[in-house]
C-alpha atoms as a PDB file:
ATOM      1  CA  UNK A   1    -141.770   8.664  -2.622  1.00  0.00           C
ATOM      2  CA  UNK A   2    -142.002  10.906  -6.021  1.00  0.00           C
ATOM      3  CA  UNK A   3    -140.634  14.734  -5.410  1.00  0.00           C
ATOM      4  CA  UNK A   4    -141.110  17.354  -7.932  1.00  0.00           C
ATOM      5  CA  UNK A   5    -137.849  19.743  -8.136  1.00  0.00           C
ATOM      6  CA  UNK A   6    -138.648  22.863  -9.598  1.00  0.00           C
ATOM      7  CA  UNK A   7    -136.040  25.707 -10.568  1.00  0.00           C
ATOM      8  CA  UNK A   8    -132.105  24.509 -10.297  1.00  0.00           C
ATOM      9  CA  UNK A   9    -129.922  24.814 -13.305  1.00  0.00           C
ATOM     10  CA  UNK A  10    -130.148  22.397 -16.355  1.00  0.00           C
ATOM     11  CA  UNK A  11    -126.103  21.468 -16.128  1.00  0.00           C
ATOM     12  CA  UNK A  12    -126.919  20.234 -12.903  1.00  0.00           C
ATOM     13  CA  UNK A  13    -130.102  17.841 -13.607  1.00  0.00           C
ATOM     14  CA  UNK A  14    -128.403  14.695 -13.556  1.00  0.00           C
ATOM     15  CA  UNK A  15    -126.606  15.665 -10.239  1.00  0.00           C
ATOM     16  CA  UNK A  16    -129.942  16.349  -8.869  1.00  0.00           C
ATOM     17  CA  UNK A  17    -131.301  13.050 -10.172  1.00  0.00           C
ATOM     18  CA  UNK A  18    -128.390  10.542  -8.786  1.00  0.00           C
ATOM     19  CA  UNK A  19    -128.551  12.117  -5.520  1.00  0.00           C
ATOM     20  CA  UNK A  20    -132.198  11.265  -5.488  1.00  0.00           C
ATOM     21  CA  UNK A  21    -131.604   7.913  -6.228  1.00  0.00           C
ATOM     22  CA  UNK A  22    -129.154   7.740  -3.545  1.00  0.00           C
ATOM     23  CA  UNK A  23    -132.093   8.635  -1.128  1.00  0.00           C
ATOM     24  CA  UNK A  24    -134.402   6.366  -2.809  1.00  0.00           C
ATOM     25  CA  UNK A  25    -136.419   8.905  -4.034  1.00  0.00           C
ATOM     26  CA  UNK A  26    -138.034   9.231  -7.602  1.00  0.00           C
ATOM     27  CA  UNK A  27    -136.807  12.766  -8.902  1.00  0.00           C
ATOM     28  CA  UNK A  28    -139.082  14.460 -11.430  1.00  0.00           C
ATOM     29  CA  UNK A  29    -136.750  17.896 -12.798  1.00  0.00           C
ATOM     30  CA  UNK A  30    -138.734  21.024 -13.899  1.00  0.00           C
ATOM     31  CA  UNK A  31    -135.978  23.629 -14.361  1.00  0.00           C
ATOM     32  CA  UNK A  32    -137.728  25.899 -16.966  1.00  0.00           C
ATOM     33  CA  UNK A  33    -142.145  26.739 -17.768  1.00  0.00           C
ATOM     34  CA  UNK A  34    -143.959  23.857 -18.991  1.00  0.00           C
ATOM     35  CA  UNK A  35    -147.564  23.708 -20.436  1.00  0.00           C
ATOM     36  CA  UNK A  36    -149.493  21.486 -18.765  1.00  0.00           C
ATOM     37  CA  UNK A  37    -147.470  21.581 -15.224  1.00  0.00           C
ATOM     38  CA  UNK A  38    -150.397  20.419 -13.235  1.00  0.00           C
ATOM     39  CA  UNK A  39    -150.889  17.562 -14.965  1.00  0.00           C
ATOM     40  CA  UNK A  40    -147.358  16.645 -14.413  1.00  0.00           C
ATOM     41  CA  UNK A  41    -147.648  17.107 -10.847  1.00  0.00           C
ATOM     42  CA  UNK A  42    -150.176  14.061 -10.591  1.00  0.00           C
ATOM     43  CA  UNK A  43    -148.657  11.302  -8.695  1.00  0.00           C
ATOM     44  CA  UNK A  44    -146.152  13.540  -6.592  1.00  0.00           C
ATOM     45  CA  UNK A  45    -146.010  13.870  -3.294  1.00  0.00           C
ATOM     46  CA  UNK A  46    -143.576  16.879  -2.232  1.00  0.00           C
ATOM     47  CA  UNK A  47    -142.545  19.156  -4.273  1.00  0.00           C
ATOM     48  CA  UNK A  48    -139.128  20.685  -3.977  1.00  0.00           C
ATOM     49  CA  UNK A  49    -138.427  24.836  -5.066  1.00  0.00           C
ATOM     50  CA  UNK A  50    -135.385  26.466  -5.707  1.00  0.00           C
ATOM     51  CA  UNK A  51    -136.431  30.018  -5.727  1.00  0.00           C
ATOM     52  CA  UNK A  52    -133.074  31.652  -6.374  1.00  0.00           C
ATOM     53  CA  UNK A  53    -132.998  29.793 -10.498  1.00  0.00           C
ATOM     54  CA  UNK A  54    -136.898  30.101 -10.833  1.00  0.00           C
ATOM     55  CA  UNK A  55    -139.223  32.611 -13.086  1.00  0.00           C
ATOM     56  CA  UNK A  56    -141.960  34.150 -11.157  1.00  0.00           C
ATOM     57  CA  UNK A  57    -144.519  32.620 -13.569  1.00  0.00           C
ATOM     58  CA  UNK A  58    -143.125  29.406 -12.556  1.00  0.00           C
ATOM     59  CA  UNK A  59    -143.409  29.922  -9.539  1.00  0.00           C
ATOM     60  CA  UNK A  60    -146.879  31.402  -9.432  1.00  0.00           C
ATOM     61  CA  UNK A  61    -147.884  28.064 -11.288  1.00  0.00           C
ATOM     62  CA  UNK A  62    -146.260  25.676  -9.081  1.00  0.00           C
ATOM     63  CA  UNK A  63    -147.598  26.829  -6.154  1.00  0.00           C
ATOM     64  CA  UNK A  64    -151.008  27.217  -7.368  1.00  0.00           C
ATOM     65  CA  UNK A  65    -150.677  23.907  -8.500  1.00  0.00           C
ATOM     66  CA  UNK A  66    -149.820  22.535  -5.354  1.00  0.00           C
ATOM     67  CA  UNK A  67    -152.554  23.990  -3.290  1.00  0.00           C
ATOM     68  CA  UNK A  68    -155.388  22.289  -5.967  1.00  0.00           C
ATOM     69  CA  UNK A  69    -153.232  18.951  -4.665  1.00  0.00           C
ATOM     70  CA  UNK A  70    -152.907  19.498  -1.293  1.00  0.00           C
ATOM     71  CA  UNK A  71    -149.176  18.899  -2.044  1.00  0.00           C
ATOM     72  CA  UNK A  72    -146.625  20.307  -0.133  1.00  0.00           C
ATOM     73  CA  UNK A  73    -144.283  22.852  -1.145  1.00  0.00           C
ATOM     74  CA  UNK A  74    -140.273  23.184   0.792  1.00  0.00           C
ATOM     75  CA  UNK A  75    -138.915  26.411  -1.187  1.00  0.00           C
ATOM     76  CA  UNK A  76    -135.086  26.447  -1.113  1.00  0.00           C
ATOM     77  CA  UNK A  77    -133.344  29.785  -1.946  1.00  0.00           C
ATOM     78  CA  UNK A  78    -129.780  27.915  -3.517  1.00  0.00           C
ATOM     79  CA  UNK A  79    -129.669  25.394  -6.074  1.00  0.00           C
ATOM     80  CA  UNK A  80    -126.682  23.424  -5.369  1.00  0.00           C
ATOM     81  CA  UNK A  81    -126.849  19.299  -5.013  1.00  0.00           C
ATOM     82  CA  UNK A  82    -126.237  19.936  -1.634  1.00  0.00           C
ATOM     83  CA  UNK A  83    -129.097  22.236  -1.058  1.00  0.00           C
ATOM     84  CA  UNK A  84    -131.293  19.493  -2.564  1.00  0.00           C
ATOM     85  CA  UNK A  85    -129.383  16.511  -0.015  1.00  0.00           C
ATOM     86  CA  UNK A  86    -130.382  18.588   2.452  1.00  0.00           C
ATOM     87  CA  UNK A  87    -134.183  18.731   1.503  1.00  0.00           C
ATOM     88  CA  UNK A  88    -134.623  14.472   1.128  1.00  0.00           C
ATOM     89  CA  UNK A  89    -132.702  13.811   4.281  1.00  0.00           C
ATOM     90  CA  UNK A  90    -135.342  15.323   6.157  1.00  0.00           C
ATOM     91  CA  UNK A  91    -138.396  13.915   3.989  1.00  0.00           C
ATOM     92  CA  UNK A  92    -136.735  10.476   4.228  1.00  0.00           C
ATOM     93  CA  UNK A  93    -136.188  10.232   7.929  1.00  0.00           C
END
């Protein structure tokens, strides 16, 4: 299973990452505006939003990015690791 994170804070990006792999999840980490972010968005299958550490624009893009996808979207207000443990226990189960 690939999940797209998008907001959370850059110091905690490799946090976020090991706790995916602890899940078994591939982890792709968008914490700031990217060109091109539906092209990024190809081969994943949820995507993951922290909306508390995440630009409107961002957000505006991710979503509409989603919905050309038909990719789900779980938006998260906090950032933490924890927040994000939360979020791929229940996709995993």
């Amino acid at each position: 299973m690939c999940v797209a994170l998008i907001g959370g804070m850059d110091r905690l990006e490799r946090d976020y990452e090991t706790e995916a792999r602890r899940h078994g999840v591939e982890l792709r980490v968008f914490t700031k505006t990217k060109t091109g972010l539906a092209t990024r968005l190809k081969a994943v299958d949820v995507m993951v939003m922290f909306t508390g550490k995440v630009s409107h624009q961002l957000k505006r893009e991710a979503v509409n990015a989603a919905r050309s996808k038909s990719i789900p979207v779980i938006m998260v207000h906090s950032c933490g690791v924890c927040s994000l443990r939360e979020c791929l226990q229940r996709l995993v189960r």
